[in-house]
Protein backbone atom coordinates (compact mmCIF):
# COMPACT_ATOMS: atom_id res chain seq x y z
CA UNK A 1 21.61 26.37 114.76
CA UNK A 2 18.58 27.14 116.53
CA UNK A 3 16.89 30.56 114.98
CA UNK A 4 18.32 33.85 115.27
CA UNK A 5 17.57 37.28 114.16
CA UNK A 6 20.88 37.80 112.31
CA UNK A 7 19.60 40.65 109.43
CA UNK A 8 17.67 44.00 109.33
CA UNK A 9 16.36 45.64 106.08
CA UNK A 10 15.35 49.03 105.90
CA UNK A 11 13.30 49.90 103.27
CA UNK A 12 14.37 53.61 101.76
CA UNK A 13 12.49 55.54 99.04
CA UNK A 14 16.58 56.98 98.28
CA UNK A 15 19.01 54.10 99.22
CA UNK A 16 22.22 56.62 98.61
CA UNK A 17 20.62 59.11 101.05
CA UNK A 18 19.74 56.07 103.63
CA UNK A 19 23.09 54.85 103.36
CA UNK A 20 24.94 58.10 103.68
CA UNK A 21 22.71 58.67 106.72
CA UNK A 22 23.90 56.03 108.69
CA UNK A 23 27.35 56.42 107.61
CA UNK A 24 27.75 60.25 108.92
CA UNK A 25 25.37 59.58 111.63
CA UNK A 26 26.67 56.11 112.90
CA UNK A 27 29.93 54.94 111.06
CA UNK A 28 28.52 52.69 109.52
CA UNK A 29 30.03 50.98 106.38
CA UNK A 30 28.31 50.09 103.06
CA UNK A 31 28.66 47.75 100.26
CA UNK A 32 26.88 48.59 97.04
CA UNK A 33 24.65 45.52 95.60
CA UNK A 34 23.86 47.10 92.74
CA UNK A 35 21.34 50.44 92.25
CA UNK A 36 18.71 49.31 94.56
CA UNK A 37 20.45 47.48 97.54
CA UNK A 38 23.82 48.44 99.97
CA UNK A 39 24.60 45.89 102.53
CA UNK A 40 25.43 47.78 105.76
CA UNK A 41 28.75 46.94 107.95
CA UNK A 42 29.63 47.64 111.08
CA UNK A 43 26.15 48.02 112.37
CA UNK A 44 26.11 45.47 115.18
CA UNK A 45 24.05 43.07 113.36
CA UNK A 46 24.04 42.85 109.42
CA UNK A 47 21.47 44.59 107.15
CA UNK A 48 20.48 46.65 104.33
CA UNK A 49 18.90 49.34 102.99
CA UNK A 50 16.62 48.25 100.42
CA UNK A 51 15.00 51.18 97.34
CA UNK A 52 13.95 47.73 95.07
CA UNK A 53 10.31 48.19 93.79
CA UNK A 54 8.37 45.44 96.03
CA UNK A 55 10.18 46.44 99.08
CA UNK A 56 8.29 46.29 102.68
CA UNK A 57 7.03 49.04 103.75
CA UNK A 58 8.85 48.94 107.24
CA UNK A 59 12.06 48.27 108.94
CA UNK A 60 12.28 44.30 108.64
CA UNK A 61 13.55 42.22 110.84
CA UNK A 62 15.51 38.74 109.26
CA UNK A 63 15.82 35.18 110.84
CA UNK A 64 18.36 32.80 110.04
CA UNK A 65 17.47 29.23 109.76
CA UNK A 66 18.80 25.75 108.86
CA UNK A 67 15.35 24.63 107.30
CA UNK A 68 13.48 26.96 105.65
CA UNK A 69 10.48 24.50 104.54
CA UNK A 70 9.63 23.66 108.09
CA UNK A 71 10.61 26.82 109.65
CA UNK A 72 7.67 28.11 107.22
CA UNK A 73 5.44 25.28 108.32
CA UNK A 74 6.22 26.59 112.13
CA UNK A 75 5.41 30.26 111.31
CA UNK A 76 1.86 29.09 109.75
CA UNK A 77 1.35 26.62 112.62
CA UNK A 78 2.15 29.72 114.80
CA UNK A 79 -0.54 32.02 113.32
CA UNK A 80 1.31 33.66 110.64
CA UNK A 81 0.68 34.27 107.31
CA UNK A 82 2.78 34.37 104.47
CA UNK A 83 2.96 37.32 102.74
CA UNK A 84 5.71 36.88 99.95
CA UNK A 85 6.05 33.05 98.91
CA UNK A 86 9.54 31.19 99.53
CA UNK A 87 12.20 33.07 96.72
CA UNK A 88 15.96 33.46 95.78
CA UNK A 89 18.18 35.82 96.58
CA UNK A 90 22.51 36.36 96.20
CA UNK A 91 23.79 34.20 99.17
CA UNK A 92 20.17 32.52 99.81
CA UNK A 93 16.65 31.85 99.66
CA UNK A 94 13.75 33.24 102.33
CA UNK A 95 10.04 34.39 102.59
CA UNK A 96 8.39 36.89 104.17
CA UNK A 97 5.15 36.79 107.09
CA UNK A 98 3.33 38.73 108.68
CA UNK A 99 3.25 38.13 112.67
CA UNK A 100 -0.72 38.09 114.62
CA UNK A 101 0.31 41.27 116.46
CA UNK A 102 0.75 42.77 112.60
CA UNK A 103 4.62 42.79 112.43
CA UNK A 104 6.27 41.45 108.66
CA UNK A 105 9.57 39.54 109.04
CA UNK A 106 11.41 37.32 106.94
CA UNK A 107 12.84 33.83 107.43
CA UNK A 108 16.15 32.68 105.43
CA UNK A 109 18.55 30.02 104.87
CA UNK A 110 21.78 30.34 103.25
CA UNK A 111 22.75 28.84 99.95
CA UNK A 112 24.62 25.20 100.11
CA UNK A 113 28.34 25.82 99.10
């Protein structure tokens, strides 16, 4: 798999509010993760709105990859620099970096079944 942005995250001080927004606004579907996350569906691309304390501050765009370790090493070879260290997550495990232009995305590989 070569990588892909497959995920966007939008950060939301009131994840019900975000949520319901896109749903009357866009059709969008959710699916509750618990009080601080809803997966969105329907959206074109997956994503999420995310009200968990440590959230970015901006919409966040997500790249799938099938090795995070040197996908990481390619992002710092790149110019990037990491801003939240390699960590686990339901259905994964990814980090976040910050771009030279000043952009934060996140890298992520799914979870061996």
């Amino acid at each position: 798999m070569a990588d892909k942005i497959d995920y966007i995250e939008f950060p939301s001080t009131d994840r019900a509010r975000s949520s319901a927004f896109f749903e009357a606004a866009f059709g969008w579907g959710r699916t509750s993760y618990g009080p601080d996350y809803d997966g969105l569906e329907n959206a074109g691309i997956d994503g999420g709105v995310d009200q968990a304390e440590g959230r970015v501050a901006a919409t966040m765009a997500i790249v799938r990859t099938d090795d995070l370790d040197d996908a990481e090493k390619r992002v710092i070879a790149a110019g990037g620099v990491i801003t939240r260290e390699q960590f686990d997550f339901p259905g994964g495990r990814r980090f976040h970096f910050r771009e030279p232009g000043g952009n934060e995305l996140a890298v992520w590989v799914a979870r061996a079944e």
